[in-house]
Structures are given as C-alpha cells and as structure tokens.
PDB file of N, CA and C in Angstrom:
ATOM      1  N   UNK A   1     104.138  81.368  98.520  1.00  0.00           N
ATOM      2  CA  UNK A   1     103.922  82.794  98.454  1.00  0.00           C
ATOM      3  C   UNK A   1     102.519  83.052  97.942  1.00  0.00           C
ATOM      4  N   UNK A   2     102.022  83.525  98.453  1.00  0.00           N
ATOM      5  CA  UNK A   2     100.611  84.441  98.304  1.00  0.00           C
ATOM      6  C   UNK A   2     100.688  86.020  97.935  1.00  0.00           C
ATOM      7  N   UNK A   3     100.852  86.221  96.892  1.00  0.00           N
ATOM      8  CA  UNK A   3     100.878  87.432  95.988  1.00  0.00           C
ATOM      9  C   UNK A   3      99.811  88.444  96.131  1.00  0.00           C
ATOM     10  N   UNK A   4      98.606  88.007  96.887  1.00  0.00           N
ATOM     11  CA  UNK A   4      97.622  89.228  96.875  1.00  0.00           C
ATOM     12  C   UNK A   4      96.448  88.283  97.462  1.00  0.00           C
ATOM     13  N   UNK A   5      95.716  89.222  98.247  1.00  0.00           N
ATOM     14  CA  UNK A   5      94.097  88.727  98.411  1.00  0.00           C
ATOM     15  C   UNK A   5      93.361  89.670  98.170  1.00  0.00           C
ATOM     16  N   UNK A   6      92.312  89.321  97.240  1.00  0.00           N
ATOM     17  CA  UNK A   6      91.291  90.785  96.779  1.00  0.00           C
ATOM     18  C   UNK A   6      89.546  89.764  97.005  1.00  0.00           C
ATOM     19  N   UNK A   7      89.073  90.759  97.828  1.00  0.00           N
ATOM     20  CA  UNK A   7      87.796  90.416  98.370  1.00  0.00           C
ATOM     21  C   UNK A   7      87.095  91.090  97.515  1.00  0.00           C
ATOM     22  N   UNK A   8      85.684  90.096  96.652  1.00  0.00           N
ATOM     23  CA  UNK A   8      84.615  91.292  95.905  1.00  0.00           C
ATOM     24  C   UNK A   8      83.796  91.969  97.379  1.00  0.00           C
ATOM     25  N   UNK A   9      83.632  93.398  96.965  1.00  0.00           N
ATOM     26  CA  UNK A   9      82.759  93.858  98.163  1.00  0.00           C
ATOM     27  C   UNK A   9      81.635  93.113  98.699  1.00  0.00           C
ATOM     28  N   UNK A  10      80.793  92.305  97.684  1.00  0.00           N
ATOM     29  CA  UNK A  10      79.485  92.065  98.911  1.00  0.00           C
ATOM     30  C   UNK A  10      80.259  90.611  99.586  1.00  0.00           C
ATOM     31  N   UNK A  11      81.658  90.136  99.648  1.00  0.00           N
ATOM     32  CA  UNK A  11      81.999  88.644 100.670  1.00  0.00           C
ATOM     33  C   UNK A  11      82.513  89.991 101.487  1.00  0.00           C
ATOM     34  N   UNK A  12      83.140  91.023 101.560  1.00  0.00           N
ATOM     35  CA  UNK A  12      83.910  91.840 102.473  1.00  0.00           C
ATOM     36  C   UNK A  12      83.298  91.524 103.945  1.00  0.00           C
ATOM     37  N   UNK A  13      83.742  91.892 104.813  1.00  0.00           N
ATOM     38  CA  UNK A  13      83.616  91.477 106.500  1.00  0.00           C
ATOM     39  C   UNK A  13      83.337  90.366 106.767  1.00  0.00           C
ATOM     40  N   UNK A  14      83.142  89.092 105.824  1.00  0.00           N
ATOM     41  CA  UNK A  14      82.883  87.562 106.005  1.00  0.00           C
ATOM     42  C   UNK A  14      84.141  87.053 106.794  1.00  0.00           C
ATOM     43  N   UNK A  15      85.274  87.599 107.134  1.00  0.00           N
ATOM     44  CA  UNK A  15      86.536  86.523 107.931  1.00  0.00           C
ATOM     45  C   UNK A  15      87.424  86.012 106.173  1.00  0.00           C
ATOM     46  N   UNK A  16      87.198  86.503 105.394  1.00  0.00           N
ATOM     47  CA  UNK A  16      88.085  85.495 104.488  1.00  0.00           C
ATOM     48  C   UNK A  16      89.592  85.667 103.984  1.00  0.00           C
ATOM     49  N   UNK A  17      90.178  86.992 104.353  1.00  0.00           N
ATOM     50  CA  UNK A  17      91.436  86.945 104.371  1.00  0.00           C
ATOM     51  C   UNK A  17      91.836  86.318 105.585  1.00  0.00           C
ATOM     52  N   UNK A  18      91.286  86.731 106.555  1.00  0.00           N
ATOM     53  CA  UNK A  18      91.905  86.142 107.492  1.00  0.00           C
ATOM     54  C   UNK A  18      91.885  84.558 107.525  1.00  0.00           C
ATOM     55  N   UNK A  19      91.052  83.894 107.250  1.00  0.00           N
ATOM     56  CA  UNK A  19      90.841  82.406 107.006  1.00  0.00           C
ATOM     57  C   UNK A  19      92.236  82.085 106.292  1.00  0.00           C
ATOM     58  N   UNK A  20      92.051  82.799 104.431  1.00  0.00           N
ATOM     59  CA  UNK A  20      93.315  82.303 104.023  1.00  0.00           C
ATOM     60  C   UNK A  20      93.983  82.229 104.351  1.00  0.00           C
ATOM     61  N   UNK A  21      94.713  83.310 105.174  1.00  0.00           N
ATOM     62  CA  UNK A  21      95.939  83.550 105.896  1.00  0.00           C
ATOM     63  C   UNK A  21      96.174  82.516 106.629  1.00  0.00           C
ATOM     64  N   UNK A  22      95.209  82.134 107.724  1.00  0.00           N
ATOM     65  CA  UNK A  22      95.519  81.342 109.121  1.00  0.00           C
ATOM     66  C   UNK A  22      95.833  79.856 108.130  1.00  0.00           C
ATOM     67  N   UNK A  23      94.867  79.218 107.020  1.00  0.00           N
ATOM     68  CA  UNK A  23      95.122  78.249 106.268  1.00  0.00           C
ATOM     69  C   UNK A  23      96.595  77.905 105.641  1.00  0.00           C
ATOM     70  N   UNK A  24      96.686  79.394 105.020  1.00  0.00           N
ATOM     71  CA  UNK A  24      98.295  79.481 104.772  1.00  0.00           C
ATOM     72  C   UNK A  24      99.543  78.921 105.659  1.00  0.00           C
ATOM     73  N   UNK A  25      99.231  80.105 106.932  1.00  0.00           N
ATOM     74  CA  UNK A  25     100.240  79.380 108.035  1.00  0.00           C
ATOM     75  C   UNK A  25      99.949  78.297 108.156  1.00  0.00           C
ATOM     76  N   UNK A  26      99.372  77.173 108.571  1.00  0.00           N
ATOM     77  CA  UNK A  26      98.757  76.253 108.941  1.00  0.00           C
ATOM     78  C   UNK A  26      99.789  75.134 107.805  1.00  0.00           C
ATOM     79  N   UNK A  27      99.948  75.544 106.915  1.00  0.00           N
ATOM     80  CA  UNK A  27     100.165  74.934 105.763  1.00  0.00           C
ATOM     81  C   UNK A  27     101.877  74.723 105.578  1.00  0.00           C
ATOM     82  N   UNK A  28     102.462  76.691 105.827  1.00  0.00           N
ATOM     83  CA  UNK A  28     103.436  76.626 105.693  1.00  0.00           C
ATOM     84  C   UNK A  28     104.431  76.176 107.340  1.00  0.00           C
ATOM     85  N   UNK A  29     103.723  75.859 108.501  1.00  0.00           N
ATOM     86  CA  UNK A  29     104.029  75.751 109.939  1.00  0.00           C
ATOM     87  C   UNK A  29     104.208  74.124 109.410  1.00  0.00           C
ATOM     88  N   UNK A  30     103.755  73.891 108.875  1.00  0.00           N
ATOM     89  CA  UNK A  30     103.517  71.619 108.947  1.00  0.00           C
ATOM     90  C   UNK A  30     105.020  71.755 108.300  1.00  0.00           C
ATOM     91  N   UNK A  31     105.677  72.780 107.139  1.00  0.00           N
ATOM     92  CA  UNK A  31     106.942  72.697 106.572  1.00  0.00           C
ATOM     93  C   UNK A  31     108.140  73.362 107.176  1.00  0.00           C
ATOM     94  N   UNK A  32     107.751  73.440 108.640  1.00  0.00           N
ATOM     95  CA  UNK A  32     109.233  73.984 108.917  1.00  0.00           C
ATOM     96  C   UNK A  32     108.936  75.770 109.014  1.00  0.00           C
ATOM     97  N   UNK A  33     108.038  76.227 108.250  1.00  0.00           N
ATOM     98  CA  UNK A  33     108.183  77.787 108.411  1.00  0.00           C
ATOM     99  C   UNK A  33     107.810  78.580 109.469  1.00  0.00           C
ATOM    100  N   UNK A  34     108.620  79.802 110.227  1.00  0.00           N
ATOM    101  CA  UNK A  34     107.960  80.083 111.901  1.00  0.00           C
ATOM    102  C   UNK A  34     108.005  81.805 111.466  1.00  0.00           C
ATOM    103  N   UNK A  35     108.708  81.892 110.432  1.00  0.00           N
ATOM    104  CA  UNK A  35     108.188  83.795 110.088  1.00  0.00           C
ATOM    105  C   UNK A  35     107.613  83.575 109.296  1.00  0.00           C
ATOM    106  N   UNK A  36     106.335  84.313 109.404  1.00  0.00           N
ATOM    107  CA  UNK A  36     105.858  84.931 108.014  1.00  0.00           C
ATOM    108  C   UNK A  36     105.693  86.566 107.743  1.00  0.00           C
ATOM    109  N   UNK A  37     105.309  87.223 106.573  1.00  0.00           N
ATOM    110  CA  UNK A  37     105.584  88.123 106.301  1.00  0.00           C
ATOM    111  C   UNK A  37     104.405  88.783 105.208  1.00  0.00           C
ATOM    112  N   UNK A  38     103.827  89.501 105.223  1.00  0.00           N
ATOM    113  CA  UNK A  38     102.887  90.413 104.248  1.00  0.00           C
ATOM    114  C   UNK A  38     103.007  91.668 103.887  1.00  0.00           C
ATOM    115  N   UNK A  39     102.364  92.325 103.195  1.00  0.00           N
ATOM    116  CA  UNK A  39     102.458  93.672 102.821  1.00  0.00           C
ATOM    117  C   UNK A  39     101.442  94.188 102.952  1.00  0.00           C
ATOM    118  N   UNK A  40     100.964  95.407 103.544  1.00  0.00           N
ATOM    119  CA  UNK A  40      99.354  95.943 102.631  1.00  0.00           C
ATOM    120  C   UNK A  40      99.699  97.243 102.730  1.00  0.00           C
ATOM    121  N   UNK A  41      98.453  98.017 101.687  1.00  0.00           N
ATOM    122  CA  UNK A  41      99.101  99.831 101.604  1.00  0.00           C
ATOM    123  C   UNK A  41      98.415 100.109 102.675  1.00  0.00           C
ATOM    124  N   UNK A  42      99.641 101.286 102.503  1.00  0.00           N
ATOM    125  CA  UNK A  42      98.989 101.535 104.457  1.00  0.00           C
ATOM    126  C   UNK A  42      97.737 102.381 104.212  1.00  0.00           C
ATOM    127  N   UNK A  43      96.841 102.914 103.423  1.00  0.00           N
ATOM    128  CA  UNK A  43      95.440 103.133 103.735  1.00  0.00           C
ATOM    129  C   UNK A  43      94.752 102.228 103.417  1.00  0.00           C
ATOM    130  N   UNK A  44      95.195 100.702 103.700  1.00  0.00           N
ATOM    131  CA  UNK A  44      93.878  99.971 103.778  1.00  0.00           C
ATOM    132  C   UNK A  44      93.491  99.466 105.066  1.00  0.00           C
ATOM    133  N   UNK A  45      92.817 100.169 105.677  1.00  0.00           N
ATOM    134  CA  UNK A  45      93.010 100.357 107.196  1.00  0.00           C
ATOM    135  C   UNK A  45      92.269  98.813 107.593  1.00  0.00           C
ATOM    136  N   UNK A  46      91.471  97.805 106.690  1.00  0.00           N
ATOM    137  CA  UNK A  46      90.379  97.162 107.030  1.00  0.00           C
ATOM    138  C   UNK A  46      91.865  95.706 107.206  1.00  0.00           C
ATOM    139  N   UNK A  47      92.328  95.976 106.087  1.00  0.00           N
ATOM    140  CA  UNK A  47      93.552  94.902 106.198  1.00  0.00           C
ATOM    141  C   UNK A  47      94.445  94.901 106.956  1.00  0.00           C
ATOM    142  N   UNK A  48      94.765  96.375 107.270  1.00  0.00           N
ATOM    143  CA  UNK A  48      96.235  96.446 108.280  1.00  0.00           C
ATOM    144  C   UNK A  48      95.532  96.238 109.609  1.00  0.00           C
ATOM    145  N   UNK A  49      94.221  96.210 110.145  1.00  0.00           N
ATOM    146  CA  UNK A  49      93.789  95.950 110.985  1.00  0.00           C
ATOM    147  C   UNK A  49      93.741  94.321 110.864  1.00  0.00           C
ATOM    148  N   UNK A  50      93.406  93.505 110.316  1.00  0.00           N
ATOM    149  CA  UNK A  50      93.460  92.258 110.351  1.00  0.00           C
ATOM    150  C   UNK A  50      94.514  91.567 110.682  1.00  0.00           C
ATOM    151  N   UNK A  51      95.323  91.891 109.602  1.00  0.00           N
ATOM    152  CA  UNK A  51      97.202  91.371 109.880  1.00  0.00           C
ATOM    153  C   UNK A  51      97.578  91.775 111.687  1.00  0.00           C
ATOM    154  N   UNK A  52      97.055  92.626 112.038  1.00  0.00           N
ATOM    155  CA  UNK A  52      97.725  93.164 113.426  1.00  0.00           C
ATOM    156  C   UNK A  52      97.279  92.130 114.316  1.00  0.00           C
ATOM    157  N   UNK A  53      95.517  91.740 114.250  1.00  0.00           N
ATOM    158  CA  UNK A  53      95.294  91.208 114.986  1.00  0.00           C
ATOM    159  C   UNK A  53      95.314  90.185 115.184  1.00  0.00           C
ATOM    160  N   UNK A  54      95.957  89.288 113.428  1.00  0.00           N
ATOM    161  CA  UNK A  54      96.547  87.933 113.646  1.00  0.00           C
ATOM    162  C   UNK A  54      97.910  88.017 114.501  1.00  0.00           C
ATOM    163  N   UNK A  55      98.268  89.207 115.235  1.00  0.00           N
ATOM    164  CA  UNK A  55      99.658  89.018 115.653  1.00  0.00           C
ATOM    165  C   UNK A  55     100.876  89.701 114.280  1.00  0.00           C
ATOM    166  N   UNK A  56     100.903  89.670 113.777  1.00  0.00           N
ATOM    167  CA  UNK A  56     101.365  90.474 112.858  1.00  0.00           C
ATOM    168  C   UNK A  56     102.019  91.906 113.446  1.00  0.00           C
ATOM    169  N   UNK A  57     103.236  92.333 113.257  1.00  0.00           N
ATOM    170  CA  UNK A  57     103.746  93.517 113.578  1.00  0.00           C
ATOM    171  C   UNK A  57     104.313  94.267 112.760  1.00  0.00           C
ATOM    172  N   UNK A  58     104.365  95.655 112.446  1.00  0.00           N
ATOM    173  CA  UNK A  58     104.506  96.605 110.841  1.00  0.00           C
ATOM    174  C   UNK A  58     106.088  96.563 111.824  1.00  0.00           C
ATOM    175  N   UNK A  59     107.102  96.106 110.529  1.00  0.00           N
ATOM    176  CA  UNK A  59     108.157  96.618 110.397  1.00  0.00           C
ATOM    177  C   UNK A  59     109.097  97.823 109.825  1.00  0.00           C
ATOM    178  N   UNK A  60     108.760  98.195 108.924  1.00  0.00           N
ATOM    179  CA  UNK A  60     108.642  99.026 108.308  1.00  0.00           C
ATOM    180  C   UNK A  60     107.848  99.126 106.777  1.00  0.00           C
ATOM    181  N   UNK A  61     108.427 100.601 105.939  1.00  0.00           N
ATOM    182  CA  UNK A  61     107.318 100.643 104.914  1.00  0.00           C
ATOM    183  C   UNK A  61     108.599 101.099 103.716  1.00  0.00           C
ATOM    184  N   UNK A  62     107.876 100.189 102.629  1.00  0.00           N
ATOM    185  CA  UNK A  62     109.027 100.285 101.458  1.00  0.00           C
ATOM    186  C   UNK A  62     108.547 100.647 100.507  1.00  0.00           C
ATOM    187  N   UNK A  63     108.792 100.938  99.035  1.00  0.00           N
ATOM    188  CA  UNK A  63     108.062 100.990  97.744  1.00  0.00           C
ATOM    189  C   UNK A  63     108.430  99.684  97.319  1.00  0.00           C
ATOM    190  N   UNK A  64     107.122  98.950  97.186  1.00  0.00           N
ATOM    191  CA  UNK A  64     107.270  97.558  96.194  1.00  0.00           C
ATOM    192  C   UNK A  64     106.502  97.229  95.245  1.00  0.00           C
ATOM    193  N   UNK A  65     106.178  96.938  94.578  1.00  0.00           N
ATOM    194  CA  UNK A  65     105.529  95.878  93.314  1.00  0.00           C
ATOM    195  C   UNK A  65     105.555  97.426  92.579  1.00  0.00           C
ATOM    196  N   UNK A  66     106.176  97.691  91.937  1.00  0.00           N
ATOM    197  CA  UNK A  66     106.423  98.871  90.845  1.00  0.00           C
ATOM    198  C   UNK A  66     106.172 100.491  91.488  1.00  0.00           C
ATOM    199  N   UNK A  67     107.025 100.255  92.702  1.00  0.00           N
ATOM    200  CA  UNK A  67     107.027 101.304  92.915  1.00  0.00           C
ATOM    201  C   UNK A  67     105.742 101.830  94.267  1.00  0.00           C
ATOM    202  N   UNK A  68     104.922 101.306  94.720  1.00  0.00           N
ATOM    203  CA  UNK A  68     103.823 102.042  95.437  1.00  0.00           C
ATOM    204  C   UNK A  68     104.384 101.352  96.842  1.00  0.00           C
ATOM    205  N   UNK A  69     104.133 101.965  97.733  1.00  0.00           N
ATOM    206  CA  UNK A  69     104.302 102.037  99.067  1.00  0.00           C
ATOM    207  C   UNK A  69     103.470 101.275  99.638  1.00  0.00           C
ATOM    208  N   UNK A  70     104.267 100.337 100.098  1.00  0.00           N
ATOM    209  CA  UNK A  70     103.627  99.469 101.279  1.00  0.00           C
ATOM    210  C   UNK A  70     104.022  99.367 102.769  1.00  0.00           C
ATOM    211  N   UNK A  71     103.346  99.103 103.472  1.00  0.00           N
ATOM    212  CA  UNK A  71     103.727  98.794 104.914  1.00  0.00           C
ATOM    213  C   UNK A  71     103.827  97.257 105.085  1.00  0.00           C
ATOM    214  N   UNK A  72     105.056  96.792 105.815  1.00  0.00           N
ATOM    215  CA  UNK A  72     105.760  95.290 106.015  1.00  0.00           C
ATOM    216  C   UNK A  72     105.399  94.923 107.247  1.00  0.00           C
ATOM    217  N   UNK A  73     104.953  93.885 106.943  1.00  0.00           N
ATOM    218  CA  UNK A  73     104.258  92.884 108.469  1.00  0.00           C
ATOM    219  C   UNK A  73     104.917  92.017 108.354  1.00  0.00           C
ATOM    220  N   UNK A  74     105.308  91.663 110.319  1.00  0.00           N
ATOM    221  CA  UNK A  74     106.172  90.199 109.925  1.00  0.00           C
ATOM    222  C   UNK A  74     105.808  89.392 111.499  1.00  0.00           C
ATOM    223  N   UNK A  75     105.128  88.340 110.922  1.00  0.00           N
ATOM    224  CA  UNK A  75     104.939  87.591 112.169  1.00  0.00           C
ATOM    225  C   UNK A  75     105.861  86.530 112.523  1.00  0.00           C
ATOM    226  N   UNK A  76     106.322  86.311 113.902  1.00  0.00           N
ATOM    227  CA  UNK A  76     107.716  85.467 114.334  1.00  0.00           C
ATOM    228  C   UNK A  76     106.950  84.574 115.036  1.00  0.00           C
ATOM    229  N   UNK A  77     106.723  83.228 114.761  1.00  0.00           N
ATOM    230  CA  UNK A  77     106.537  82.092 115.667  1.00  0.00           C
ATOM    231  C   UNK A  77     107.176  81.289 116.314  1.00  0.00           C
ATOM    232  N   UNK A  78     108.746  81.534 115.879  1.00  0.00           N
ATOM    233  CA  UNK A  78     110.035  80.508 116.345  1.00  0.00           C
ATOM    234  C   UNK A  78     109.674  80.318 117.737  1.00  0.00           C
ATOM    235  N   UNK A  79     109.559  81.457 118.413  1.00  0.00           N
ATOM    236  CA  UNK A  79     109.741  81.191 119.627  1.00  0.00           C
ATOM    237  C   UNK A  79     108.358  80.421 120.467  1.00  0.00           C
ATOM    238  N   UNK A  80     107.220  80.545 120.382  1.00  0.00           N
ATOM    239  CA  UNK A  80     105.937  79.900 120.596  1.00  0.00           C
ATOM    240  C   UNK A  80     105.742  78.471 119.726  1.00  0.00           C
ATOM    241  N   UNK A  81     106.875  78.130 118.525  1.00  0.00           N
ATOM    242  CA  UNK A  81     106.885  76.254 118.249  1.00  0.00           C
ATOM    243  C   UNK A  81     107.694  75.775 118.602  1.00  0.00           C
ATOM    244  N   UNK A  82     108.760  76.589 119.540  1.00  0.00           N
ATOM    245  CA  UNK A  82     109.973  75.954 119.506  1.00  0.00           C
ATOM    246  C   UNK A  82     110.161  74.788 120.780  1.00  0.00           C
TER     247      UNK A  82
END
C-alpha cells in the first residue's frame, strides 16, 4: 500500500507519480496482484488526469482518511495477464 504521493512543486510535471505508480504495479503484478486501486480529491485535476491515463477508471467517490472526499480509481488487469 502506498498511502500518498506528494510532489515538491519545482519536480511537478517531471513523470514521477506516474513512474512510482507504474514501479508499484510492476512490483505488485510479479506477486500475483491484477487490481489495483487509488484515490485522489477530485480537484486535483493534474492527478486524476494521470491515474486515467494509466488506464485507471473513477468508480465512485467516498469520504475517506477523516472524512474528505475522494474520488476511487480502480485499475483491472486480470483480464490482459490472464
């Protein structure tokens, strides 16, 4: 589990969430894992754009980590390793 990614502004638009991310899968795919799943608030338009374009799809939107509203991404690979 990956609890958060926070970029200082001057690395911002360098690719580095997305790196982690793809590293992540990469990591958790070698163990068997084919969903994964993230959160981001939905006005962070720079992130919810990223997650989408790793393939990522908003499932819905919940209040989590004490309450603040997030939007749920969940990417399904079962079917493309299987």
């Amino acid at each position: 589990q990956m609890d958060s990614v926070a970029i200082l502004p001057q690395y911002r638009g360098a690719g580095l969430q997305k790196r982690l991310m793809q590293h992540a899968e990469r990591e958790l795919t070698e163990q068997g894992y084919r969903y994964f799943m993230c959160t981001v608030h939905p006005e962070n338009r720079y992130s919810r754009q990223n997650v989408i374009s790793q393939g990522y799809e908003p499932v819905k939107s919940a209040l989590k980590y004490g309450g603040y509203l997030r939007e749920i991404f969940l990417l399904d690979r079962s079917k493309e390793l299987s």
